[in-house]
PDB file of N, CA and C in Angstrom:
ATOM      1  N   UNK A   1      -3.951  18.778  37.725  1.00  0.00           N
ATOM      2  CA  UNK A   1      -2.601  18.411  37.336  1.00  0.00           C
ATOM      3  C   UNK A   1      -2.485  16.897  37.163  1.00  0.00           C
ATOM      4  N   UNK A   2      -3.059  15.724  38.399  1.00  0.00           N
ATOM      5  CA  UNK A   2      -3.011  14.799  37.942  1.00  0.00           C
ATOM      6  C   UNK A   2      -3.876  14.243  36.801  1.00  0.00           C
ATOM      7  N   UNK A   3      -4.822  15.034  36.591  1.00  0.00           N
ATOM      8  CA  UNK A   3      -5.479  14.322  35.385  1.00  0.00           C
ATOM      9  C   UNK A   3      -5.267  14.580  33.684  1.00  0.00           C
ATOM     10  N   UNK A   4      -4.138  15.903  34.010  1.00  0.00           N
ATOM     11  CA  UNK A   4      -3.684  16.049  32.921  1.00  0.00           C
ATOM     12  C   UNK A   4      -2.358  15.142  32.409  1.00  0.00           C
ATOM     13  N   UNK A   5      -1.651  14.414  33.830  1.00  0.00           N
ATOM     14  CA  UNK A   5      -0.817  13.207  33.187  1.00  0.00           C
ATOM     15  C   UNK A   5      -0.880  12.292  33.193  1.00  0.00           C
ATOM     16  N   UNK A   6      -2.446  12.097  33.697  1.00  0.00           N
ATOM     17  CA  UNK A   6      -3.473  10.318  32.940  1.00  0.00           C
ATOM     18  C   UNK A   6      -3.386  10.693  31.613  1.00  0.00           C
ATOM     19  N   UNK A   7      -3.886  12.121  31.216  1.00  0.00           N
ATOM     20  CA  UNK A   7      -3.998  11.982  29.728  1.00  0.00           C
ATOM     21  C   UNK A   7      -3.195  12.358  28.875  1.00  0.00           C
ATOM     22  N   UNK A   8      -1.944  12.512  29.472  1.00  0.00           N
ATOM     23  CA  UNK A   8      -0.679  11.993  28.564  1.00  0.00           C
ATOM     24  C   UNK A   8      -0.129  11.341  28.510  1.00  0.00           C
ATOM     25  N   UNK A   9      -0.299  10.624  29.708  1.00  0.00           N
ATOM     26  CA  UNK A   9       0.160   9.025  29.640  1.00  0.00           C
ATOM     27  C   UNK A   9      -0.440   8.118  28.826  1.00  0.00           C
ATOM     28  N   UNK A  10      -2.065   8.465  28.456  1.00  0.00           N
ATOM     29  CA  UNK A  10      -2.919   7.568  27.611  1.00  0.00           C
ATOM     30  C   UNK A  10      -2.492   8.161  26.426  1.00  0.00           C
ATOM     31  N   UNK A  11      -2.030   9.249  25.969  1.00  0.00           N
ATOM     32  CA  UNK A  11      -1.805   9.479  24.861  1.00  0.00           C
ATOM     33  C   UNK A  11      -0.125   8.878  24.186  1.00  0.00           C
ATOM     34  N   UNK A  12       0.449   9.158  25.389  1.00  0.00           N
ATOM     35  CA  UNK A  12       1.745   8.382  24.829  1.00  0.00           C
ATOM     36  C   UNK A  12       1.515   6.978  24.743  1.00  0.00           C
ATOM     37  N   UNK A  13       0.639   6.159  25.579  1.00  0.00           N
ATOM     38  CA  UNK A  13       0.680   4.738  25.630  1.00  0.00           C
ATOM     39  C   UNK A  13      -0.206   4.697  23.961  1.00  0.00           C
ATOM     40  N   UNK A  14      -1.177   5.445  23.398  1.00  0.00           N
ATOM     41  CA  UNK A  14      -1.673   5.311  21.949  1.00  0.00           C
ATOM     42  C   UNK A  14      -0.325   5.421  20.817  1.00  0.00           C
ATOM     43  N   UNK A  15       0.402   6.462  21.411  1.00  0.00           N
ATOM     44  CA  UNK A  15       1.331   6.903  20.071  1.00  0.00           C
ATOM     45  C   UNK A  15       2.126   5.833  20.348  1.00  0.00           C
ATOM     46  N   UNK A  16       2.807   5.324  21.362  1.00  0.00           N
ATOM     47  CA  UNK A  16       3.940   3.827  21.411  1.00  0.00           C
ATOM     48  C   UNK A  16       2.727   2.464  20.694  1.00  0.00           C
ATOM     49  N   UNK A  17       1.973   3.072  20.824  1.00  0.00           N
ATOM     50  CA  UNK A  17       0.968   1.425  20.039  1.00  0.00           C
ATOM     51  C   UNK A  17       0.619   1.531  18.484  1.00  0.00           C
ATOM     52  N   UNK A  18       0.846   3.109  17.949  1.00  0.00           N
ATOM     53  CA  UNK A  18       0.819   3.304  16.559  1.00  0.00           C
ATOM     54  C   UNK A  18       2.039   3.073  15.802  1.00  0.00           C
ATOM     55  N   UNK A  19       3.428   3.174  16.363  1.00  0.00           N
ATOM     56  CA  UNK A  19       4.387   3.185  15.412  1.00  0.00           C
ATOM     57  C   UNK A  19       4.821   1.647  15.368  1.00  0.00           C
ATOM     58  N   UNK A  20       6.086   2.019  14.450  1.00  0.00           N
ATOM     59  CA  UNK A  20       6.971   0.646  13.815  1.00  0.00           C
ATOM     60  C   UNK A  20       7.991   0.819  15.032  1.00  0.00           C
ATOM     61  N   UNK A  21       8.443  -0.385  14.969  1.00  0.00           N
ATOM     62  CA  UNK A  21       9.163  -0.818  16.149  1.00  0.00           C
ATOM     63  C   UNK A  21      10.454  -0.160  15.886  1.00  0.00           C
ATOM     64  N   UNK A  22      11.191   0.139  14.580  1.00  0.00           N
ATOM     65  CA  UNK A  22      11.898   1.041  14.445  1.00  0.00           C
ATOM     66  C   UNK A  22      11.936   2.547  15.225  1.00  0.00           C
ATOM     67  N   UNK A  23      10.660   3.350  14.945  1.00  0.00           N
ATOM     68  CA  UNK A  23      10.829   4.478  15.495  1.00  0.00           C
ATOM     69  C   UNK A  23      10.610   4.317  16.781  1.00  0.00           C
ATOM     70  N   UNK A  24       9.856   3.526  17.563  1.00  0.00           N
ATOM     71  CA  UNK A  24       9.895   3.114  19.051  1.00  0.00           C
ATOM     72  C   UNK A  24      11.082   3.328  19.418  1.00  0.00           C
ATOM     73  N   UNK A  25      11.912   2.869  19.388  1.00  0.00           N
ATOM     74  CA  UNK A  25      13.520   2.972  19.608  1.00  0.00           C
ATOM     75  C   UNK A  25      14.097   4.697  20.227  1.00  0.00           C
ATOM     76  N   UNK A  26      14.058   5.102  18.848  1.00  0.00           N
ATOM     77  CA  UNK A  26      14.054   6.547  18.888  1.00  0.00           C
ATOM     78  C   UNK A  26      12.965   7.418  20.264  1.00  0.00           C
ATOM     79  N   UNK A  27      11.603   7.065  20.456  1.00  0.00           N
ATOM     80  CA  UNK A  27      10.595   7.466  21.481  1.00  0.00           C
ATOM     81  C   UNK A  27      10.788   6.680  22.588  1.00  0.00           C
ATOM     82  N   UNK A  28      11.545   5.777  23.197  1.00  0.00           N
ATOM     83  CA  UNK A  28      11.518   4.848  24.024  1.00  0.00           C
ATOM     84  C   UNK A  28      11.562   6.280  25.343  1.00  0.00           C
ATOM     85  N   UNK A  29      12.647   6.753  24.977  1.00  0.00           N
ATOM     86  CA  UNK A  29      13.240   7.705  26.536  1.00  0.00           C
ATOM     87  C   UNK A  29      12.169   8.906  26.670  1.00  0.00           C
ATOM     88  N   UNK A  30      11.373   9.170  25.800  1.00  0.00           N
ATOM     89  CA  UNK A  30      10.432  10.633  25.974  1.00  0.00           C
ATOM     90  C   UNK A  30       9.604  10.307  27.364  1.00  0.00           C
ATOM     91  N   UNK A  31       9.005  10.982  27.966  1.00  0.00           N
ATOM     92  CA  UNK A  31       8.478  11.161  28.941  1.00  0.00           C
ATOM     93  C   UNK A  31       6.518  11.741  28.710  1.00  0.00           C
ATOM     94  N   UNK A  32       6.587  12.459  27.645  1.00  0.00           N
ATOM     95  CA  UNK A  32       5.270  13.391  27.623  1.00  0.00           C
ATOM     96  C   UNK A  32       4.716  12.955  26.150  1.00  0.00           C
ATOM     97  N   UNK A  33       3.561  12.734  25.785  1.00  0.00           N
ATOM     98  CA  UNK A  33       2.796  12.916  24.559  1.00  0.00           C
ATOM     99  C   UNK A  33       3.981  13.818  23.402  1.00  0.00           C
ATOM    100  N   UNK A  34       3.887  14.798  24.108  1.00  0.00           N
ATOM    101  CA  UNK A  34       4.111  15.900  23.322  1.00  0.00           C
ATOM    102  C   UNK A  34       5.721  15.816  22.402  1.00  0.00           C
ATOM    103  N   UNK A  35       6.504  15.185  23.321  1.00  0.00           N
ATOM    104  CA  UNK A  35       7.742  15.328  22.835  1.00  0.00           C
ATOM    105  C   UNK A  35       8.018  13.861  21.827  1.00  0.00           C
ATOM    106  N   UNK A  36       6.893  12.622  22.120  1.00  0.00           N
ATOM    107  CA  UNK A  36       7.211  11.506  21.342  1.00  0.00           C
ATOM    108  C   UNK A  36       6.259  11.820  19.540  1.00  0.00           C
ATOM    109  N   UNK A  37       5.697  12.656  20.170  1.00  0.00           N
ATOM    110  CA  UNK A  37       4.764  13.467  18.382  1.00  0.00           C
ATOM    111  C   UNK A  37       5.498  14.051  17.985  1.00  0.00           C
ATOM    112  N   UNK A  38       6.571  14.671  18.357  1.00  0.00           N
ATOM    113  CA  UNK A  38       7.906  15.664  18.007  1.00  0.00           C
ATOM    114  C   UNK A  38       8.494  14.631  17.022  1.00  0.00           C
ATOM    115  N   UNK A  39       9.092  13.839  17.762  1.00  0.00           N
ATOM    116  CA  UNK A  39       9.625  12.582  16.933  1.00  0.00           C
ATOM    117  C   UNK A  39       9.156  12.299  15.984  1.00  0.00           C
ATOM    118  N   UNK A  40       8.005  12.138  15.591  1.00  0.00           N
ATOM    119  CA  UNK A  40       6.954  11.374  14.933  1.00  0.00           C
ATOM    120  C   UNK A  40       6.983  11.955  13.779  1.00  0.00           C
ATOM    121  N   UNK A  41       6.848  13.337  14.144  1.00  0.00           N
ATOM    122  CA  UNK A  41       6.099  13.881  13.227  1.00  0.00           C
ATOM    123  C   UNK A  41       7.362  14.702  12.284  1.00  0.00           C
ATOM    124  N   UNK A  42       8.876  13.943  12.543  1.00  0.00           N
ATOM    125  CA  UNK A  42       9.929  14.298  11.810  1.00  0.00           C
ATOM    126  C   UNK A  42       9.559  13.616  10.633  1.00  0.00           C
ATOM    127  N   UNK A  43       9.202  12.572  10.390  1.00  0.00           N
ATOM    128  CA  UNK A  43       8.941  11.878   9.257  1.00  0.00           C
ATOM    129  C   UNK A  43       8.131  12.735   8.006  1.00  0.00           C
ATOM    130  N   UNK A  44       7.505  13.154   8.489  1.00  0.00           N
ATOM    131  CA  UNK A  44       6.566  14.008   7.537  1.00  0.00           C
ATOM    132  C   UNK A  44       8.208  15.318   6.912  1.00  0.00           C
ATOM    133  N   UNK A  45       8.435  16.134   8.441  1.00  0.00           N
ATOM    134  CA  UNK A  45       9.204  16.920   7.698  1.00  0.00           C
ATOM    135  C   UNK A  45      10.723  16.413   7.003  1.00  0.00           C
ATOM    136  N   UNK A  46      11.234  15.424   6.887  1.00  0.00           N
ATOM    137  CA  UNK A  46      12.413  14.652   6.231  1.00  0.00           C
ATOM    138  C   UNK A  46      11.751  14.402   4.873  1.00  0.00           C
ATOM    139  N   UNK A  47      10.490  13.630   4.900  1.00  0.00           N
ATOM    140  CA  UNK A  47      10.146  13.642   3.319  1.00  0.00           C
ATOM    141  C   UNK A  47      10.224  14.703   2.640  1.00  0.00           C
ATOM    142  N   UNK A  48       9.455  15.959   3.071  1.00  0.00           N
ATOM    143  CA  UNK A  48       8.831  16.861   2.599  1.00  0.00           C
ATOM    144  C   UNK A  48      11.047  17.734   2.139  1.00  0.00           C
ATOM    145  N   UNK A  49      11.719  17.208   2.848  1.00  0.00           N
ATOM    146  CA  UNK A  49      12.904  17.921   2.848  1.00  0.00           C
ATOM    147  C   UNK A  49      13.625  17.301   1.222  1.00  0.00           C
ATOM    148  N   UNK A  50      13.022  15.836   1.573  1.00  0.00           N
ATOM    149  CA  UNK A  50      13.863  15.175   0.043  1.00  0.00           C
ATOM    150  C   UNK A  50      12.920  15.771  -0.628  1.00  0.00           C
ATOM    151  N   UNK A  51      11.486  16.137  -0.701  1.00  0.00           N
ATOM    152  CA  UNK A  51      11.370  16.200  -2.439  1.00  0.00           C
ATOM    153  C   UNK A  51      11.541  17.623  -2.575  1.00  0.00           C
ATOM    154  N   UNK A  52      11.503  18.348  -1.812  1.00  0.00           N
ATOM    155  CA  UNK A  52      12.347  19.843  -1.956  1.00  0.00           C
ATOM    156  C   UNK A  52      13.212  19.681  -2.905  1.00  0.00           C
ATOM    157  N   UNK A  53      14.401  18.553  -1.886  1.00  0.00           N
ATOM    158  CA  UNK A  53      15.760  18.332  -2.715  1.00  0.00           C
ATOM    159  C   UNK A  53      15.337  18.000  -4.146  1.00  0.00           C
ATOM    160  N   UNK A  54      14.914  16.951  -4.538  1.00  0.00           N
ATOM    161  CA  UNK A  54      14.257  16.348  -5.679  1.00  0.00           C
ATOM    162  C   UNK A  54      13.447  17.593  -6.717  1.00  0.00           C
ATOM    163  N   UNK A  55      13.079  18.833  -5.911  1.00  0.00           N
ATOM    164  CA  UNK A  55      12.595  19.467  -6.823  1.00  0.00           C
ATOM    165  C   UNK A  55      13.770  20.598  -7.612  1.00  0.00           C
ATOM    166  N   UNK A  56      14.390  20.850  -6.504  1.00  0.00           N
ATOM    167  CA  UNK A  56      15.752  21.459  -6.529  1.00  0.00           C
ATOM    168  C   UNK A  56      16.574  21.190  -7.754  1.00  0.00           C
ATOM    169  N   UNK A  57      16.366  19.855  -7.967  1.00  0.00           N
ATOM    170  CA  UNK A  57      17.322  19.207  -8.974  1.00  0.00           C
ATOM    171  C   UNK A  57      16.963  18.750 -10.256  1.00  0.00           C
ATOM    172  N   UNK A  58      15.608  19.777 -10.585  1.00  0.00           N
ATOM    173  CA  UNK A  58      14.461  19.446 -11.522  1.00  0.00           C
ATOM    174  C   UNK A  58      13.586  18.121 -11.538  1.00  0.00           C
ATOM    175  N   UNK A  59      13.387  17.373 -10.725  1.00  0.00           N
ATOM    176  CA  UNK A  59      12.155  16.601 -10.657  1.00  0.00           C
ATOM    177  C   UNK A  59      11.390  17.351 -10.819  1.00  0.00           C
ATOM    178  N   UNK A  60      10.356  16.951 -11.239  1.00  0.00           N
ATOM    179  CA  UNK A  60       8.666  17.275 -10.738  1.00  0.00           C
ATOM    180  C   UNK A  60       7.974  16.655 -10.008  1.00  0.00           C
ATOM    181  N   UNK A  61       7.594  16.908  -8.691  1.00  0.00           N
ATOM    182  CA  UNK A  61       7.479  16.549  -7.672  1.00  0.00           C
ATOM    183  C   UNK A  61       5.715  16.914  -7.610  1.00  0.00           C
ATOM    184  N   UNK A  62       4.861  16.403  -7.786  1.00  0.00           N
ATOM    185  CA  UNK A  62       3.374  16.964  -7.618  1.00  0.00           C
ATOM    186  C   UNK A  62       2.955  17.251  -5.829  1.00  0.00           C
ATOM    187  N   UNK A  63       1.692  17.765  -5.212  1.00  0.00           N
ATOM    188  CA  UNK A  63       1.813  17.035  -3.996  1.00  0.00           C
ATOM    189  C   UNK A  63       1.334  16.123  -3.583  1.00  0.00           C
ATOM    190  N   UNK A  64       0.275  15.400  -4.736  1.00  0.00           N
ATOM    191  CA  UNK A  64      -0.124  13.800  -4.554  1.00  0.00           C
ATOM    192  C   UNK A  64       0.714  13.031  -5.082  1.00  0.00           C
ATOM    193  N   UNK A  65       2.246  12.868  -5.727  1.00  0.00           N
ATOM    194  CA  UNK A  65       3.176  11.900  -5.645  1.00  0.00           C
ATOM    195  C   UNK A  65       3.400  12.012  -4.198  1.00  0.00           C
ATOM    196  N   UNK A  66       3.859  13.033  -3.080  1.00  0.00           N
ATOM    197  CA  UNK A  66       4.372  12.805  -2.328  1.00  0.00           C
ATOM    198  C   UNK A  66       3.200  12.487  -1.404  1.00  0.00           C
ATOM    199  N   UNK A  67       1.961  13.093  -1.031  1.00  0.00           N
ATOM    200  CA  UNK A  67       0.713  12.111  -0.470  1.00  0.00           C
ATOM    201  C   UNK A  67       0.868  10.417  -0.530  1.00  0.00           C
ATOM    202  N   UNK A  68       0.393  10.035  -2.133  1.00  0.00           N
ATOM    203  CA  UNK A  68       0.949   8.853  -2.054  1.00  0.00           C
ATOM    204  C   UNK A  68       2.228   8.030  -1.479  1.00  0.00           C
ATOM    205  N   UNK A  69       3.745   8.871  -1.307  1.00  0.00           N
ATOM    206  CA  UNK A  69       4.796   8.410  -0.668  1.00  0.00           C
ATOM    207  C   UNK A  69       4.520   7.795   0.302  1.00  0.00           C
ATOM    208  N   UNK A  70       4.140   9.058   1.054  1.00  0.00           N
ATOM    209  CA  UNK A  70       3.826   9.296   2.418  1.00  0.00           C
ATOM    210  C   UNK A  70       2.696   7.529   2.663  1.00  0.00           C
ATOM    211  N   UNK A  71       1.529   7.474   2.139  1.00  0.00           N
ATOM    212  CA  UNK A  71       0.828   6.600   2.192  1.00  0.00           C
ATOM    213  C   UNK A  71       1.385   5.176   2.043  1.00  0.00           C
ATOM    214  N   UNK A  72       1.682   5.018   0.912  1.00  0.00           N
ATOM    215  CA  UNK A  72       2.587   3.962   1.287  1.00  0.00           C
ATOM    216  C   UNK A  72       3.671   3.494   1.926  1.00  0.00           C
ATOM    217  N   UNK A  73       4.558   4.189   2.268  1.00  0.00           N
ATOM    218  CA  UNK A  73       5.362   4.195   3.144  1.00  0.00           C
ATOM    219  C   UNK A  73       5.511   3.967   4.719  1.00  0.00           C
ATOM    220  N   UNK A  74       4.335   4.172   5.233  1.00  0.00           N
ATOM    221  CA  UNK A  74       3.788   3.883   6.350  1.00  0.00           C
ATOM    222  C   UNK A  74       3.744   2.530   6.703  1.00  0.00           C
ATOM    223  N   UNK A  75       4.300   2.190   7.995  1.00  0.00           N
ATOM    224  CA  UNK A  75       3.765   0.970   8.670  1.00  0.00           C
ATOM    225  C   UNK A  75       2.220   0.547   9.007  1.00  0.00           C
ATOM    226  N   UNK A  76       2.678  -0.643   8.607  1.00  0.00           N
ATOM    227  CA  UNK A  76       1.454  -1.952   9.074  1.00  0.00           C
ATOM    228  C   UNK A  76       0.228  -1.485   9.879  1.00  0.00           C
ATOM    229  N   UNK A  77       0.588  -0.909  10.896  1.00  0.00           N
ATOM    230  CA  UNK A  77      -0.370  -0.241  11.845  1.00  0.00           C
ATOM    231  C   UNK A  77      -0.711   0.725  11.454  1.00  0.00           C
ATOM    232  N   UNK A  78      -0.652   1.220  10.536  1.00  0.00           N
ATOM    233  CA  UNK A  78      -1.572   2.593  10.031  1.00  0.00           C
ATOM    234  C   UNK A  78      -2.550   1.737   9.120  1.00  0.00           C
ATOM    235  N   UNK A  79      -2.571   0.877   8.558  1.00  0.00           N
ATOM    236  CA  UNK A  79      -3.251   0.227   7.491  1.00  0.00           C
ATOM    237  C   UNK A  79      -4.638   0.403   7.382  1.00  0.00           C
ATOM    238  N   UNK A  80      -5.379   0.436   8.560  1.00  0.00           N
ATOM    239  CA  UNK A  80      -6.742   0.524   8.452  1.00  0.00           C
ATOM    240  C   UNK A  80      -7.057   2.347   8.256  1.00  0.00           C
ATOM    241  N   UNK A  81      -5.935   3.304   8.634  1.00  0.00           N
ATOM    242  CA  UNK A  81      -6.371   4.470   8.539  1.00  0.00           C
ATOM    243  C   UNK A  81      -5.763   5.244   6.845  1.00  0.00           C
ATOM    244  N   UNK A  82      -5.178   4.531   6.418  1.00  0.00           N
ATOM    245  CA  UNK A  82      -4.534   5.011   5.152  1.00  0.00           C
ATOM    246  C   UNK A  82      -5.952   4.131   4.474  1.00  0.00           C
ATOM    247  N   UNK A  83      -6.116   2.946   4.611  1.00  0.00           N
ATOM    248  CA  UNK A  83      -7.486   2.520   3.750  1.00  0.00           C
ATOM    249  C   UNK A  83      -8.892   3.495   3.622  1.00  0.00           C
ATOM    250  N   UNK A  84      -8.912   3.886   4.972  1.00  0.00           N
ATOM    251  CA  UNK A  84     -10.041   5.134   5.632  1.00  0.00           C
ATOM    252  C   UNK A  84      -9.605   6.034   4.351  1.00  0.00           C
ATOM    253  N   UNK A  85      -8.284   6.659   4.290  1.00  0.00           N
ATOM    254  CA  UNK A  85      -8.547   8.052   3.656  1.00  0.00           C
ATOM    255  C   UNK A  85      -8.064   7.620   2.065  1.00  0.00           C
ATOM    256  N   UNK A  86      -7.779   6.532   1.843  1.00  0.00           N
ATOM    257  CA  UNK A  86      -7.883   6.452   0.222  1.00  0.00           C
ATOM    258  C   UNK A  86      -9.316   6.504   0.187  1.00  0.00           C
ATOM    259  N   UNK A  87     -10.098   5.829   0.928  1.00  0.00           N
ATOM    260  CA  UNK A  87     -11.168   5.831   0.552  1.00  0.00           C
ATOM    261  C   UNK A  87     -12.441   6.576   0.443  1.00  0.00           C
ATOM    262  N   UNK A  88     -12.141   7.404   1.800  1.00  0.00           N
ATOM    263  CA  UNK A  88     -12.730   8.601   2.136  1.00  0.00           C
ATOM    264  C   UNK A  88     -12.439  10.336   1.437  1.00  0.00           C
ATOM    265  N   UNK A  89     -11.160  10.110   0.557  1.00  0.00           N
ATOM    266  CA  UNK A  89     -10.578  11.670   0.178  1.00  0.00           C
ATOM    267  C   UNK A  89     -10.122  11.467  -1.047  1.00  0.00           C
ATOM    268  N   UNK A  90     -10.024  12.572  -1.621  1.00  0.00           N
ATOM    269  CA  UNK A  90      -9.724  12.566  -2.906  1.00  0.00           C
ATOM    270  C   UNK A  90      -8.642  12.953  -2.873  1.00  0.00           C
ATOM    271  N   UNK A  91      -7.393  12.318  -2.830  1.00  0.00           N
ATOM    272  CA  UNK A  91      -5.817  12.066  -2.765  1.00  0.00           C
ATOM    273  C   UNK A  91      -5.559  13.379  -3.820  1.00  0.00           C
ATOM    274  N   UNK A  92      -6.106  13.780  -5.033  1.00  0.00           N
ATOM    275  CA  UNK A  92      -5.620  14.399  -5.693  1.00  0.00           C
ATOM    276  C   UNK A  92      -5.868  16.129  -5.483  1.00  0.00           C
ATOM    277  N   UNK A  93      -6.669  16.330  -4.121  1.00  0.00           N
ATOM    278  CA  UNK A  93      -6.940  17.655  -3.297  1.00  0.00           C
ATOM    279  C   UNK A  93      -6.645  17.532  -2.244  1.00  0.00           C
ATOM    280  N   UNK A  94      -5.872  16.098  -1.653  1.00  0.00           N
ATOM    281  CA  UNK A  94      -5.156  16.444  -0.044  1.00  0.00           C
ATOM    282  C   UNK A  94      -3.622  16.910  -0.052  1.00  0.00           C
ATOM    283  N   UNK A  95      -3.592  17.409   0.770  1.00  0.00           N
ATOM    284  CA  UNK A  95      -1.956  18.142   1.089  1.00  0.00           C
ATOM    285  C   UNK A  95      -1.785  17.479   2.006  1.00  0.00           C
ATOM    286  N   UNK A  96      -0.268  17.574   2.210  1.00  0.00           N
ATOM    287  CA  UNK A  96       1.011  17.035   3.197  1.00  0.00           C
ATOM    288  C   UNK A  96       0.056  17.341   4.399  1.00  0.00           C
ATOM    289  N   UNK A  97      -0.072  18.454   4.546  1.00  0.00           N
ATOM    290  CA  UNK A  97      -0.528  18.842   6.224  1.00  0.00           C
ATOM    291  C   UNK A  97      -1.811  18.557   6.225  1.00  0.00           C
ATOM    292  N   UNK A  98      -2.445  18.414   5.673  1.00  0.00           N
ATOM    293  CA  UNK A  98      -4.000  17.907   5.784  1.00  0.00           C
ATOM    294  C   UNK A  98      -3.796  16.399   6.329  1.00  0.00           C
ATOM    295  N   UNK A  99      -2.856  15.444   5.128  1.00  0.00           N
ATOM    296  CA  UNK A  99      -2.700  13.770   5.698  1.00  0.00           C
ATOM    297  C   UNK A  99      -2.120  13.626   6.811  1.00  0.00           C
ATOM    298  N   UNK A 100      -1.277  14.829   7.411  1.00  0.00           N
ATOM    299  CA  UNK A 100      -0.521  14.161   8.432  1.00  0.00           C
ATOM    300  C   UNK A 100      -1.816  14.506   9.614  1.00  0.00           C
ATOM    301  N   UNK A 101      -2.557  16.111   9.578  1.00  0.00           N
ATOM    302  CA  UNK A 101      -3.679  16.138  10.588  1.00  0.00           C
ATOM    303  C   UNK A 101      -4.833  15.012  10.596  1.00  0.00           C
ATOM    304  N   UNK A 102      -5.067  14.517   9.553  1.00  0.00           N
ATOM    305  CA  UNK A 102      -5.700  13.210   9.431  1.00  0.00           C
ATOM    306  C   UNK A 102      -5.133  11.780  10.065  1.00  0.00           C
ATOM    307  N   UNK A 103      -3.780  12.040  10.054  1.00  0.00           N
ATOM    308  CA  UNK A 103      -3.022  10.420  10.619  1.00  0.00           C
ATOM    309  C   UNK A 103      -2.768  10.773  12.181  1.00  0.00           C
ATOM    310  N   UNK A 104      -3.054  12.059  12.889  1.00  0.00           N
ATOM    311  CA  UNK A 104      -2.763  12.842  13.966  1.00  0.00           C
ATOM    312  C   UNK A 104      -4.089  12.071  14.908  1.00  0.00           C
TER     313      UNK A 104
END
């Protein structure tokens, strides 16, 4: 038991060292790994909600426009891992849930 909340404590102390000081805010009060990735990982589903909307309303929405969103859109501190997978993947065969298990 205690060594399972060293290693959520090391995991929350990683996820408070990956984000923008913005969403920190929002994760400040969580307690567990688990519930500050909850947070986190709204971002993915809010995009994925606008280009719904956006498709809804006849855009054409591909899923490497929104890959790319997603990629750029990201804070500073992801920089070396969004460089990793431009460089490492072929953006035009990754999906939403593939980049976010990759940024995970």
């Amino acid at each position: 038991m205690v060594k399972n909340r060293k290693k959520d404590s090391r995991a929350l102390m990683y996820i408070f060292g990956a984000i923008d000081p913005a969403v920190y805010e929002k994760i400040a009060h969580v307690s567990t790994s688990k519930e500050a990735w909850d947070v986190v990982s709204d971002y993915f589903t809010r995009t994925l909600a606008l280009a719904n909307q956006m498709k809804a309303n006849g855009e054409e929405m591909k899923e490497l426009q929104i890959v790319e969103k997603i990629l750029r859109t990201l804070t500073d501190r992801f920089e070396g891992k969004v460089t990793a997978i431009e460089e490492t993947r072929d953006l035009s065969t990754l999906t939403v849930d593939e980049l976010q298990g990759s940024l995970q």
